[in-house]
N, C-alpha and C. Protein backbone atom coordinates (compact mmCIF):
# COMPACT_ATOMS: atom_id res chain seq x y z
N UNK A 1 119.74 123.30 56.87
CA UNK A 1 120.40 122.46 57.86
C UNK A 1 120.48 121.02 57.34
N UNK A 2 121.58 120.35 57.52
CA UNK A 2 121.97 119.25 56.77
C UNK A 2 120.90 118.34 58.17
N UNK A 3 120.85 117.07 57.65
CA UNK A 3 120.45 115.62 58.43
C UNK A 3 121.54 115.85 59.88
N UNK A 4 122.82 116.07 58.97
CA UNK A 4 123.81 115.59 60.29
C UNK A 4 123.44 116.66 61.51
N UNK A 5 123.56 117.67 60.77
CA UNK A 5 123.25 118.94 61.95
C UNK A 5 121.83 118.96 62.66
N UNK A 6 120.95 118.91 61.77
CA UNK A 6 119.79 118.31 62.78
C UNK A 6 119.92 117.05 63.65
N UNK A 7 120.43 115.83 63.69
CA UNK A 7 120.76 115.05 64.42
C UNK A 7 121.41 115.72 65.65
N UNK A 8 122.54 116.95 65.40
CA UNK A 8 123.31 117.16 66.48
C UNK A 8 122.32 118.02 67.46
N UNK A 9 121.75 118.85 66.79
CA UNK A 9 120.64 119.77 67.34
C UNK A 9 119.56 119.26 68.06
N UNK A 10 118.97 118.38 67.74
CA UNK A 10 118.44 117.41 68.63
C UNK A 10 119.27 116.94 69.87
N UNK A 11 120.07 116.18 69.68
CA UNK A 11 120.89 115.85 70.83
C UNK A 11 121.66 116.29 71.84
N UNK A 12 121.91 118.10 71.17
CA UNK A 12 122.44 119.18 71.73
C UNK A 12 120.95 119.30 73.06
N UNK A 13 120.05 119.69 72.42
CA UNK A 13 118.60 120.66 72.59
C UNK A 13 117.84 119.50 74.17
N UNK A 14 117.98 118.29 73.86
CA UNK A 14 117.63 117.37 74.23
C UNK A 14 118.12 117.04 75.80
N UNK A 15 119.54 116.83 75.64
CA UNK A 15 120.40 116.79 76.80
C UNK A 15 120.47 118.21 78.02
N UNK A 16 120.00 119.26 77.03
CA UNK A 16 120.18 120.44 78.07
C UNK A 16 118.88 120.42 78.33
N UNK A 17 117.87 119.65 78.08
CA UNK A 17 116.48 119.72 78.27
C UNK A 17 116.19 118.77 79.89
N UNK A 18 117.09 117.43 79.55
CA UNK A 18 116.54 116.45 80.01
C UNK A 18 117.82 115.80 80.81
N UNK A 19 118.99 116.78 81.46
CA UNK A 19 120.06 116.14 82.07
C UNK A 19 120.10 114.98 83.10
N UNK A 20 118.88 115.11 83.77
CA UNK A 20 118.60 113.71 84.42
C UNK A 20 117.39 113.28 83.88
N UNK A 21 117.24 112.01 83.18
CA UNK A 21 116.33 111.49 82.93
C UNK A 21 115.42 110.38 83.69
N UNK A 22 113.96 111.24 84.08
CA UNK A 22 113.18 110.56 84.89
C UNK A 22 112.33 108.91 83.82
N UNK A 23 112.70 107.53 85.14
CA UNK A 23 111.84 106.51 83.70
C UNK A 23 110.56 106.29 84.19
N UNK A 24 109.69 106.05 83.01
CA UNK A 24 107.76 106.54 83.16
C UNK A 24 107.66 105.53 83.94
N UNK A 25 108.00 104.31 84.02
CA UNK A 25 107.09 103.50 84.72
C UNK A 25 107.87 102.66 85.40
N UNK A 26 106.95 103.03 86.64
CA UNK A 26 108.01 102.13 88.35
C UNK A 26 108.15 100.77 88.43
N UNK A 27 109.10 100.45 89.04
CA UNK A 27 109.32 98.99 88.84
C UNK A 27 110.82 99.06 89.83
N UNK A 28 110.64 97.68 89.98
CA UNK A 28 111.25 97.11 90.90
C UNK A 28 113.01 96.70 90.16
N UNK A 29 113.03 96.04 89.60
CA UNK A 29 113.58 94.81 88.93
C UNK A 29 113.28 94.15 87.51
N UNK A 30 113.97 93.83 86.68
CA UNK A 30 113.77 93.59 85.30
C UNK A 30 112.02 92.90 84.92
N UNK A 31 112.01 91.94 86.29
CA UNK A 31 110.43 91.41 86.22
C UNK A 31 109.30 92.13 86.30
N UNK A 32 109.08 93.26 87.07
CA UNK A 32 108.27 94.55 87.80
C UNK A 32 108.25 95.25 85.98
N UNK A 33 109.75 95.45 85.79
CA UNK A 33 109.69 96.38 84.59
C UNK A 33 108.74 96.03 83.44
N UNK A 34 108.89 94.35 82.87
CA UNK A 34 108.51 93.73 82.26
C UNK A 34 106.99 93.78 82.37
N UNK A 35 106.45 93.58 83.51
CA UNK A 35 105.03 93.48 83.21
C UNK A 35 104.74 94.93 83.28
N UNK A 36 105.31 95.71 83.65
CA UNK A 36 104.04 97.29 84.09
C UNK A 36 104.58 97.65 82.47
N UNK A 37 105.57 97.63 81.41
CA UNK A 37 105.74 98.01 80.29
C UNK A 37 104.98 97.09 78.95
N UNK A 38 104.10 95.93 79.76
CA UNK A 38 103.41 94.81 79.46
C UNK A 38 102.07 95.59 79.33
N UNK A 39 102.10 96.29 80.88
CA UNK A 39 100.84 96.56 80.96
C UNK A 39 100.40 97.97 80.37
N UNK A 40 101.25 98.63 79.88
CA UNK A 40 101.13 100.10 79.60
C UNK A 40 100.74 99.99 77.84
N UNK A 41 100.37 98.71 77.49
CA UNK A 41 100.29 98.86 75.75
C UNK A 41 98.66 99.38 75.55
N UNK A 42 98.96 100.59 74.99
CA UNK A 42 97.36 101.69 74.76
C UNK A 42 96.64 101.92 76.32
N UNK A 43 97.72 102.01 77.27
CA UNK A 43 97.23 102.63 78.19
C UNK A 43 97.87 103.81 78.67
N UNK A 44 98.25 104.39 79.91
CA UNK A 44 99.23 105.58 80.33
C UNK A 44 99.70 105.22 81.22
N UNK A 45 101.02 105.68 81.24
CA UNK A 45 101.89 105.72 82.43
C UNK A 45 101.03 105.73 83.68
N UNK A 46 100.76 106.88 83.89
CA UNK A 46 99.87 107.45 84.92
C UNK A 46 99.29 105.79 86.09
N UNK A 47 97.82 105.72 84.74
CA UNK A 47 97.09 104.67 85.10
C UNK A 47 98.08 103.71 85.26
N UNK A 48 99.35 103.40 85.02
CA UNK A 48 100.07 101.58 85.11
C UNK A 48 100.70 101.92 86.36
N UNK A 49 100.94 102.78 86.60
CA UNK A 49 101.21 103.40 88.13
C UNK A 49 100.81 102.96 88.99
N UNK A 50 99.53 103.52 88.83
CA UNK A 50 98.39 103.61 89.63
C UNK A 50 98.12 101.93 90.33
N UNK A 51 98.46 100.92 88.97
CA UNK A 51 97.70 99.62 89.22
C UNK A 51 98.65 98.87 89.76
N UNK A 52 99.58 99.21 89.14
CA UNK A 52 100.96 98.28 89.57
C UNK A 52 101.47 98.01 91.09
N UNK A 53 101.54 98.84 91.58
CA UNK A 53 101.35 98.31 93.08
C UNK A 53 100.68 97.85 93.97
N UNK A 54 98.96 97.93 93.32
CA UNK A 54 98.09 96.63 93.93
C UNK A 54 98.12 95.38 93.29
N UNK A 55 98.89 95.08 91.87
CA UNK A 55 99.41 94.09 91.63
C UNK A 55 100.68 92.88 92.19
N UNK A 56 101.90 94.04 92.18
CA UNK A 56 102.87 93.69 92.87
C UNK A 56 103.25 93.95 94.50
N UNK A 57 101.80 94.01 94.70
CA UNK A 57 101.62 93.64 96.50
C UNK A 57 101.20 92.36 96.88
N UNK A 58 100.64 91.75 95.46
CA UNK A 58 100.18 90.29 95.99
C UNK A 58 101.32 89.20 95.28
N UNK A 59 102.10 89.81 94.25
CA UNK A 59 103.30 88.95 93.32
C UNK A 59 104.07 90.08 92.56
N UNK A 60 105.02 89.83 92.87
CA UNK A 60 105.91 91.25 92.23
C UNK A 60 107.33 90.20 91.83
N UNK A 61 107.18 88.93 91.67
CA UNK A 61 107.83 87.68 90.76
C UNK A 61 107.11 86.35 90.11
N UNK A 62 107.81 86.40 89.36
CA UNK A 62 107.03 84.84 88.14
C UNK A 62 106.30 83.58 89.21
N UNK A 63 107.28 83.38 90.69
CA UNK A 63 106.67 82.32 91.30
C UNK A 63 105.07 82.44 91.95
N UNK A 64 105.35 83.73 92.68
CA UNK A 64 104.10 84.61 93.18
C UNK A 64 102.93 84.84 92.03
N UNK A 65 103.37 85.25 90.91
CA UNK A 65 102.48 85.40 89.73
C UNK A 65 101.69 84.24 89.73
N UNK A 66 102.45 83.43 88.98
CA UNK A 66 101.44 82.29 88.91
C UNK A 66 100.26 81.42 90.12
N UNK A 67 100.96 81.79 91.29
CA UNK A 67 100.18 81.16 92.34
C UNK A 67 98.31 81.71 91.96
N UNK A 68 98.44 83.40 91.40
CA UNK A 68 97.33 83.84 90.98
C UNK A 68 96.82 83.10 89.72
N UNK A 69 94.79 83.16 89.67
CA UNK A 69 94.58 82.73 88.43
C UNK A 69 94.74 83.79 87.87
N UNK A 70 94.04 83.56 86.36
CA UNK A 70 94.12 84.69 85.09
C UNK A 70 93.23 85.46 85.72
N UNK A 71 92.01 84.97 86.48
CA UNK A 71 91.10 86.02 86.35
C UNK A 71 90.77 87.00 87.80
N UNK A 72 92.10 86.78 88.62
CA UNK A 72 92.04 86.93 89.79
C UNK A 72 93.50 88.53 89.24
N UNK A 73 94.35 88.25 88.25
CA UNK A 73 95.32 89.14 87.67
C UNK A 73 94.38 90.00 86.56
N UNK A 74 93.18 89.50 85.54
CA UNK A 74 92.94 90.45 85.00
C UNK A 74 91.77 91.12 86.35
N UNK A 75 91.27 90.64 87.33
CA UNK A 75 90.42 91.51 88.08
C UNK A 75 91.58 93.12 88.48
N UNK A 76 92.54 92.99 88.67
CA UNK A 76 93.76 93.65 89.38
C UNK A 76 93.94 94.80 88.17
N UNK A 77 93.79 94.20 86.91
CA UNK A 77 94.64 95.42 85.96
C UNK A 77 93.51 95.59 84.93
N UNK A 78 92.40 95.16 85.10
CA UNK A 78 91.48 95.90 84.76
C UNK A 78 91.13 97.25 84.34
N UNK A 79 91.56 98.61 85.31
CA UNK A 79 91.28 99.73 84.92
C UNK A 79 92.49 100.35 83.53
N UNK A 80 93.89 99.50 83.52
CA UNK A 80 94.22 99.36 82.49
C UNK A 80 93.99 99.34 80.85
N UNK A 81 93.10 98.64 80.70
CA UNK A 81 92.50 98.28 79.52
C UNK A 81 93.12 96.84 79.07
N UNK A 82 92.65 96.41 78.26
CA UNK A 82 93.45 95.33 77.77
C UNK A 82 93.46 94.00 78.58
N UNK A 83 92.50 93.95 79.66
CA UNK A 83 93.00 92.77 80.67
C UNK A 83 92.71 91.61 80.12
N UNK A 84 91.87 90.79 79.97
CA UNK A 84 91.83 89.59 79.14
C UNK A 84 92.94 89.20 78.91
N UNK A 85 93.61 89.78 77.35
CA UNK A 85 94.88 89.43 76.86
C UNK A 85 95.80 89.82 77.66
N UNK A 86 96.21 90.44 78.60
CA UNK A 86 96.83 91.06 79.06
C UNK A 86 97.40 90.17 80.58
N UNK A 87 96.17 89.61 81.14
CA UNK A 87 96.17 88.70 82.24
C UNK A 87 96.51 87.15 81.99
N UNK A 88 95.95 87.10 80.93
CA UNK A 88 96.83 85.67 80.29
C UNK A 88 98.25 85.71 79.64
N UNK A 89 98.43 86.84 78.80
CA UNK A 89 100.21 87.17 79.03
C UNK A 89 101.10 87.48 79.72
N UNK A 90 100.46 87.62 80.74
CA UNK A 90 101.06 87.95 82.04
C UNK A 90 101.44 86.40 82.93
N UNK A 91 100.27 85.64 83.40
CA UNK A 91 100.21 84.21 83.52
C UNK A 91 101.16 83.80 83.22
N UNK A 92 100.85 83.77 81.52
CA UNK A 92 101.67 82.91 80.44
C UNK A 92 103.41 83.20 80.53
N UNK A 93 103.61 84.19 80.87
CA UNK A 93 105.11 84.63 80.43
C UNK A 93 105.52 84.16 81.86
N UNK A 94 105.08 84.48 82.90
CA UNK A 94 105.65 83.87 84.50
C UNK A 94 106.18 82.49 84.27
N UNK A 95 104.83 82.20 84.11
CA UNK A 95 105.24 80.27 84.00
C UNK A 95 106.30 79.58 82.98
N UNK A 96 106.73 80.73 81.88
CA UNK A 96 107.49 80.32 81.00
C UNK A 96 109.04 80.68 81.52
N UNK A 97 109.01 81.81 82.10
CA UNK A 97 110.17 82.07 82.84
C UNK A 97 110.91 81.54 84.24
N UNK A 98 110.32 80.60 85.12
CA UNK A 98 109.81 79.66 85.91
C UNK A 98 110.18 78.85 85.23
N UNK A 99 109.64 77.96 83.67
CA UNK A 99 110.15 76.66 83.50
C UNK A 99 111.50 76.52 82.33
N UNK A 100 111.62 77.56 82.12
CA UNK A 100 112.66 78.12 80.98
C UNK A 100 113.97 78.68 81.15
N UNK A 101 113.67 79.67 82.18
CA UNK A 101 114.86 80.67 82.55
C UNK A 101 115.10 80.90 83.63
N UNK A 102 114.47 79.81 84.62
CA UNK A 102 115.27 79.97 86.45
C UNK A 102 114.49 80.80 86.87
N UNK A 103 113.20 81.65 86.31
CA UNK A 103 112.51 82.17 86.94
C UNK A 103 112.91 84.16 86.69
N UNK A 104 113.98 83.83 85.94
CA UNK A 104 114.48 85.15 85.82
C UNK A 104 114.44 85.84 84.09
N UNK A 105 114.19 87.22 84.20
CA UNK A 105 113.76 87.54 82.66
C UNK A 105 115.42 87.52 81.69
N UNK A 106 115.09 86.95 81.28
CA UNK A 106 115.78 86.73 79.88
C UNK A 106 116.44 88.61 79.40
N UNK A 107 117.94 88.06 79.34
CA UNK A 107 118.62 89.93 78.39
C UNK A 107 118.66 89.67 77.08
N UNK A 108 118.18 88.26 76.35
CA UNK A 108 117.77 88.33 74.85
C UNK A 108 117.20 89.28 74.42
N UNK A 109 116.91 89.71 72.91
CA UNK A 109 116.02 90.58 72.86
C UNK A 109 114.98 89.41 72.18
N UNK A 110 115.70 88.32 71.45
CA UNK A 110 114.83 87.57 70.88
C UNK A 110 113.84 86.38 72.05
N UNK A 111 114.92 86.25 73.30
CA UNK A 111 114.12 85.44 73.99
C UNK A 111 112.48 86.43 74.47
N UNK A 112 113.28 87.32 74.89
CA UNK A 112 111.65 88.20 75.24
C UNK A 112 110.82 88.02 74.31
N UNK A 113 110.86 88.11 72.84
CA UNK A 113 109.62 88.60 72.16
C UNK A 113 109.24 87.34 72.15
N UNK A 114 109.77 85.98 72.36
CA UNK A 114 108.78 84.74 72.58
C UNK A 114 108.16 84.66 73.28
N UNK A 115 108.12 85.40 74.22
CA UNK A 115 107.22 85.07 75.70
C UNK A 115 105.98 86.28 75.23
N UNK A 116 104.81 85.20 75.71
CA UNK A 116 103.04 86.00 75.28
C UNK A 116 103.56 87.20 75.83
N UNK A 117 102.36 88.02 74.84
CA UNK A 117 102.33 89.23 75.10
C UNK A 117 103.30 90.07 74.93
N UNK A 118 104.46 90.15 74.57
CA UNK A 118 105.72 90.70 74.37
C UNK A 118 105.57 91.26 73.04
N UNK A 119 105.67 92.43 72.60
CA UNK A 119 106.04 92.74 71.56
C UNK A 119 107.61 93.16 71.36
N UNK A 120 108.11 93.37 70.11
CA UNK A 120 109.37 94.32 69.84
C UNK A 120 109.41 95.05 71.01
N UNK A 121 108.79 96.14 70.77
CA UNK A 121 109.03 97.29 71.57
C UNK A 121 109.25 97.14 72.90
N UNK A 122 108.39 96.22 73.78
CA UNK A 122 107.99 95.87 74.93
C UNK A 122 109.26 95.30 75.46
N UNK A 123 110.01 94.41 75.01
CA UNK A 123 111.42 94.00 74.63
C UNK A 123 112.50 94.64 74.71
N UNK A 124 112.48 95.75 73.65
CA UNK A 124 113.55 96.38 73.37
C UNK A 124 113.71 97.49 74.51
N UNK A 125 112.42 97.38 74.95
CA UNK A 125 112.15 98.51 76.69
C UNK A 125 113.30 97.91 77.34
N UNK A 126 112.73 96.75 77.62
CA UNK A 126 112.98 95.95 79.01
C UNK A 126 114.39 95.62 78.76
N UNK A 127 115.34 95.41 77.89
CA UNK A 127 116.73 95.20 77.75
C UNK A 127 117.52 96.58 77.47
N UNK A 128 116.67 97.74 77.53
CA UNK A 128 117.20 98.87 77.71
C UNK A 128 117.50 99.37 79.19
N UNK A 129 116.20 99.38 79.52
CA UNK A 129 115.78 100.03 80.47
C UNK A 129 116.20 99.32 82.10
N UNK A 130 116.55 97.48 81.68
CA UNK A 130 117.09 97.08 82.80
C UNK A 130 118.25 96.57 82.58
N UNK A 131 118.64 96.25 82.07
CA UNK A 131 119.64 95.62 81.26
C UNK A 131 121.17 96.58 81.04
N UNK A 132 120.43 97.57 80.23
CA UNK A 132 121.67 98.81 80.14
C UNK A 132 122.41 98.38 78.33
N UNK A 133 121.54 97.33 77.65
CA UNK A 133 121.79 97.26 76.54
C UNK A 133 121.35 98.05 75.26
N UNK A 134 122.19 98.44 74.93
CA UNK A 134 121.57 99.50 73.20
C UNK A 134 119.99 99.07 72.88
N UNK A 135 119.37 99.64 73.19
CA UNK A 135 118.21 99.27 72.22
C UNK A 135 117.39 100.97 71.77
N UNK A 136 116.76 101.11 70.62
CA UNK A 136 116.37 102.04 70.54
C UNK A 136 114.53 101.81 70.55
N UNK A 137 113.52 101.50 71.54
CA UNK A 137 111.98 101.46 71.53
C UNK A 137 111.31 102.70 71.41
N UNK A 138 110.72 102.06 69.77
CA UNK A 138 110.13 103.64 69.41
C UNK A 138 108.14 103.52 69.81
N UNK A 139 107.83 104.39 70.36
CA UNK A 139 106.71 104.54 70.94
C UNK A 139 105.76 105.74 69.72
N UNK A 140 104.42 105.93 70.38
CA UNK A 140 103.98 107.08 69.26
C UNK A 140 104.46 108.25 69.35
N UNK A 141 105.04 108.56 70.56
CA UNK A 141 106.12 110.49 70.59
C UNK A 141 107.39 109.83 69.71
N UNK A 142 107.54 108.76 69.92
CA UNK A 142 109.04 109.33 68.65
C UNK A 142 108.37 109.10 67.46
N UNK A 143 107.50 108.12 67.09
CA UNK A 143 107.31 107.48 65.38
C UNK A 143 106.87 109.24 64.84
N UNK A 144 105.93 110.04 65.90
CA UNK A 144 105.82 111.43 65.43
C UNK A 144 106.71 112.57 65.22
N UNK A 145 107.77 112.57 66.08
CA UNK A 145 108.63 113.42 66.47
C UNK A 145 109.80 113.02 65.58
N UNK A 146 110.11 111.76 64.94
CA UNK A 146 111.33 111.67 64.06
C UNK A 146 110.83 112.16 62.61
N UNK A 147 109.03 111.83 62.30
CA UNK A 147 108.80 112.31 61.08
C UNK A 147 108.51 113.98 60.89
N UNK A 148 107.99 114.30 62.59
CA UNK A 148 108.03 116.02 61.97
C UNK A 148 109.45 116.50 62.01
N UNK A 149 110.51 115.87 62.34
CA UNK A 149 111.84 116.51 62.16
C UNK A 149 112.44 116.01 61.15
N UNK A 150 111.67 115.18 59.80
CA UNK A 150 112.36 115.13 58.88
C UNK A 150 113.39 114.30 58.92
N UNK A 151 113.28 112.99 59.83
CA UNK A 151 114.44 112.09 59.83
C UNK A 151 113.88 110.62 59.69
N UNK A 152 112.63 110.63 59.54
CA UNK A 152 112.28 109.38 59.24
C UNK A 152 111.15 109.77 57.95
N UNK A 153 110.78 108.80 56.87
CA UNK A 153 109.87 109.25 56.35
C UNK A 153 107.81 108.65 56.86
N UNK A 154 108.31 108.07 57.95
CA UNK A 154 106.88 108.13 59.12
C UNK A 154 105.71 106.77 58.34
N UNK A 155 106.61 106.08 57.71
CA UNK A 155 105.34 104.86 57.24
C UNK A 155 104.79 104.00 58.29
N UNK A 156 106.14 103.51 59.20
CA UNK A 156 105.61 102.96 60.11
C UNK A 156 107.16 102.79 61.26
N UNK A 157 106.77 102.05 62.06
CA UNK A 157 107.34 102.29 63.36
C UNK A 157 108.78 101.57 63.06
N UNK A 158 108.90 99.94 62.44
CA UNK A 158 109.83 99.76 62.10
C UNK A 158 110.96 100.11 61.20
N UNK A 159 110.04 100.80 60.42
CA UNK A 159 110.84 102.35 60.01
C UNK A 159 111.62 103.06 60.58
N UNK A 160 111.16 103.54 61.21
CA UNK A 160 111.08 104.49 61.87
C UNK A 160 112.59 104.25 62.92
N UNK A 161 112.51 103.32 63.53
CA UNK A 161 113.56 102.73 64.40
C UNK A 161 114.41 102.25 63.85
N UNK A 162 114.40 101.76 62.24
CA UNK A 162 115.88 101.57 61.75
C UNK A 162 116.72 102.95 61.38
N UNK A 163 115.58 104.34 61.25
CA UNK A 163 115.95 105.16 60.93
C UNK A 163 117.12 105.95 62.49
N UNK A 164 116.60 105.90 62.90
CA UNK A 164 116.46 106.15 64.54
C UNK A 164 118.40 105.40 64.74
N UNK A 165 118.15 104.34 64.62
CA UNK A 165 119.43 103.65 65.08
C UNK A 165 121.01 103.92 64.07
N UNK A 166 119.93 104.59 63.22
CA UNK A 166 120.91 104.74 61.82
C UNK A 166 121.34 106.20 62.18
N UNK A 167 120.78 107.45 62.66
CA UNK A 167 121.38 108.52 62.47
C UNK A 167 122.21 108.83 63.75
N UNK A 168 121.28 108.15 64.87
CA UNK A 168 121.82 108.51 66.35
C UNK A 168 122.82 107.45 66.46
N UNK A 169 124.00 107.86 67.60
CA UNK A 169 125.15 107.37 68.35
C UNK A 169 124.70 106.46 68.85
N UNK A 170 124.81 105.42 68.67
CA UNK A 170 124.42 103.59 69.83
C UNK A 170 124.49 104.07 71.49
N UNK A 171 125.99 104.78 71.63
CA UNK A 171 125.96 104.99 72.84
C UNK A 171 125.23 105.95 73.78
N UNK A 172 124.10 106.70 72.75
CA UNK A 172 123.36 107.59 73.14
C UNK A 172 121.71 107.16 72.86
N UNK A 173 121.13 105.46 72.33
CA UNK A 173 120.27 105.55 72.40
C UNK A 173 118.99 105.45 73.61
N UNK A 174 119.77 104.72 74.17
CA UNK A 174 118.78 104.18 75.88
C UNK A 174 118.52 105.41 76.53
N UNK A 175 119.89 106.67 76.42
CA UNK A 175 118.93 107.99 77.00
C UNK A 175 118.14 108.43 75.63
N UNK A 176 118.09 108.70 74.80
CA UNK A 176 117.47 109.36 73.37
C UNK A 176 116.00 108.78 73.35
N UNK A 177 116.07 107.71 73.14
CA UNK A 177 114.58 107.26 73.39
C UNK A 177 113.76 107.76 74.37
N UNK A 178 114.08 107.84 75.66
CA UNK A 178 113.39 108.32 77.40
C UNK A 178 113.23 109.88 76.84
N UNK A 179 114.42 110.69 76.26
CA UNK A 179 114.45 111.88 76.30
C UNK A 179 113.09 112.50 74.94
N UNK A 180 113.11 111.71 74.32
CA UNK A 180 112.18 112.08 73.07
C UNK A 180 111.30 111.99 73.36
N UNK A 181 110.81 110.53 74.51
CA UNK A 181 109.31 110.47 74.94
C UNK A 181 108.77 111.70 75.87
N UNK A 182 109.85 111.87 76.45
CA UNK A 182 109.59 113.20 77.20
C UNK A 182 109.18 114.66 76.96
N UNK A 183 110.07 114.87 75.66
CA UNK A 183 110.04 116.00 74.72
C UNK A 183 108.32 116.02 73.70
N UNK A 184 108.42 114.71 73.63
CA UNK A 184 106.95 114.48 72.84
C UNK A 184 105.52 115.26 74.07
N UNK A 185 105.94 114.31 74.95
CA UNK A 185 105.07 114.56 76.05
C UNK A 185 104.43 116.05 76.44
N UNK A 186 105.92 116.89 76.91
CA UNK A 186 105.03 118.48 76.80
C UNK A 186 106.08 119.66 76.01
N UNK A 187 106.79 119.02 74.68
CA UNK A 187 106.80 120.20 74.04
C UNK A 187 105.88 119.91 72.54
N UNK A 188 105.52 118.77 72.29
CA UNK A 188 105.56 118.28 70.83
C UNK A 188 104.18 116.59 70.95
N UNK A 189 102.78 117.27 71.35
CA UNK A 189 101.85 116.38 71.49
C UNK A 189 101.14 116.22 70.44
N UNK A 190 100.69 115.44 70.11
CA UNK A 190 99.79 115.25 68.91
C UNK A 190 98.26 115.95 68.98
N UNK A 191 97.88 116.48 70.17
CA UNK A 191 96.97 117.34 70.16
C UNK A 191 97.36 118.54 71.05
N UNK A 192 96.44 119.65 70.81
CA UNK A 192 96.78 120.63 71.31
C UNK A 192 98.75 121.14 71.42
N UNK A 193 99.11 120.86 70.01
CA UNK A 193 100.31 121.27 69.56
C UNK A 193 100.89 122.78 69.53
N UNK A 194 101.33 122.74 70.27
CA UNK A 194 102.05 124.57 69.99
C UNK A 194 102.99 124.78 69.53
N UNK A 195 103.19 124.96 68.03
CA UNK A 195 104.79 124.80 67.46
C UNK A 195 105.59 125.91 68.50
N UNK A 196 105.14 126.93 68.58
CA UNK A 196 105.41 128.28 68.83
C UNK A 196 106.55 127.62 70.18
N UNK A 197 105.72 126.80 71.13
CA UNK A 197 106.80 125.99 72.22
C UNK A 197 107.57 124.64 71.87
N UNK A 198 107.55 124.38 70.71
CA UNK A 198 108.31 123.49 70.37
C UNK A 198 109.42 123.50 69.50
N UNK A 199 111.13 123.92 70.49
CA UNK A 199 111.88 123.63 70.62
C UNK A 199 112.70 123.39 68.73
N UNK A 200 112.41 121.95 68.94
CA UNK A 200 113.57 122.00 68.33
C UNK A 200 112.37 121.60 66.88
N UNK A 201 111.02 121.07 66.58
CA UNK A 201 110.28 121.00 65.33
C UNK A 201 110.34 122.20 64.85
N UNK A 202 110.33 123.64 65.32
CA UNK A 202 110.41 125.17 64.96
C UNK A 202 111.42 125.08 64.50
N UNK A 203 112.82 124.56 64.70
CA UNK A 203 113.96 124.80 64.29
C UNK A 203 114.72 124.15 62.90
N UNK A 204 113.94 123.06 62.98
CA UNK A 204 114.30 121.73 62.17
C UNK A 204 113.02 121.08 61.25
N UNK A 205 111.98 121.06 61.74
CA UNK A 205 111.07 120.56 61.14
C UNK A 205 110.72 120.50 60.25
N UNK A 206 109.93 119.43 59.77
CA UNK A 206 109.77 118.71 57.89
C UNK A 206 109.11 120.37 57.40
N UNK A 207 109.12 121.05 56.51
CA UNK A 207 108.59 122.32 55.67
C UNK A 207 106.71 121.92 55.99
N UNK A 208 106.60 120.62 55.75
CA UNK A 208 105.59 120.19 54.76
C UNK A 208 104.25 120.39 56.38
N UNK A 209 105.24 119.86 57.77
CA UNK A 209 104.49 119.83 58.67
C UNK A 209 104.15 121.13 59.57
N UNK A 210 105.08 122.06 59.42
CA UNK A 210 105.29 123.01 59.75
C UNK A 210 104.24 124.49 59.23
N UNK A 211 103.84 123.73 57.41
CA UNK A 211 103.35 124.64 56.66
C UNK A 211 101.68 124.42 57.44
N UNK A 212 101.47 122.79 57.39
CA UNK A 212 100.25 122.37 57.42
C UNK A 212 99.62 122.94 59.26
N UNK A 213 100.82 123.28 59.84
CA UNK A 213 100.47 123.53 61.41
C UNK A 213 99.64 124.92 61.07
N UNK A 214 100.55 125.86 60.55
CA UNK A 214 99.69 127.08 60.21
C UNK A 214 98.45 127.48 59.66
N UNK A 215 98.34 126.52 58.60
CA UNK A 215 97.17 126.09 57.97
C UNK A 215 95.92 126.35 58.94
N UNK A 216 96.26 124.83 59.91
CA UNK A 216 95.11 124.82 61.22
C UNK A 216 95.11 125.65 61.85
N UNK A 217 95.93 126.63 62.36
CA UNK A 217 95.68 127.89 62.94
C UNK A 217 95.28 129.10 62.75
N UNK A 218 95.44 129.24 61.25
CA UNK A 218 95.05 130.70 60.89
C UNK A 218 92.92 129.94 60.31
């Protein structure tokens, strides 16, 4: 199977998988989005769930935010992980958006990654996901899922996402991304892996990862 045809096979396999695509984490409005995708770095959906609405019951905007201290926001997202840094980038980015941008998040991709705490990815979420602009945010189900299908060679993430933007349709990445995280999620996990239910790595997948799956099983 050529690159191209695996690309299509994916996108074929994908779409009949995932015709409405559910997004992981609730939110209100580009600001809501911004912090709970703030708050989800090495944590889970699940848990940012969970926290996010005893957060954005006391400020669920930059003006409300800040009225809180840091340590009154990391008490709140605590079970999160990460609060420290997390409660001061949070702070930090309100007040910058407040004295910068009218209080409203920025559809840059470059203005976002200036504001604390923002990474790429975190960014390229939030101008996807609210915005409705091309972005392709690669998470650990795709950086895994593009290298066991043999379309990235898996060094690292920015890799990985130029690879990503390079084989797939622009106009198909904002669903492709949601749909892969999904596919990662319960056909294609990094533990407790079942090629046997996975779709389209059985079909397409690198030789090399495919050989080494058997390996661990027999």
């Amino acid at each position: 199977m050529t690159k191209k045809e695996k690309v299509a096979f994916v996108i074929k396999t994908l779409q009949e998988l995932y015709p409405e695509i559910p997004i992981p984490l609730d939110h209100e409005d580009p600001y809501t989005l911004l912090i709970a995708v703030l708050l989800s770095a090495q944590s889970t959906d699940v848990r940012v769930n969970k926290i996010t609405p005893l957060l954005f019951a006391k400020a669920n905007n930059p003006y409300d935010m800040i009225k809180l201290s840091v340590e009154e926001i990391k008490e709140i997202i605590r079970p999160v992980g990460l609060s420290p840094m997390k409660s001061k980038g949070i702070y930090g980015l309100s007040k910058i958006l407040i004295d910068e941008h009218d209080g409203k998040v920025p559809k840059d991709l470059e203005a976002l990654e200036r504001l604390p705490a923002v990474g790429h990815k975190t960014a390229s979420v939030v101008i996807s996901q609210a915005f409705g602009i091309p972005a392709f945010p690669v998470d650990t189900h795709i950086h895994r899922l593009m290298y066991r299908w043999g379309l990235t060679n898996g060094k690292n993430v920015v890799q990985t996402e130029k690879d990503a933007k390079r084989l797939f349709p622009k106009q198909l990445w904002n669903d492709l991304h949601l749909q892969i995280i999904w596919y990662g999620r319960e056909y294609s996990p990094a533990r407790a892996w079942n090629l046997e239910k996975d779709i389209i790595t059985s079909q397409i997948g690198r030789k090399s990862v495919i050989n080494d799956y058997y390996k661990k099983i027999n």
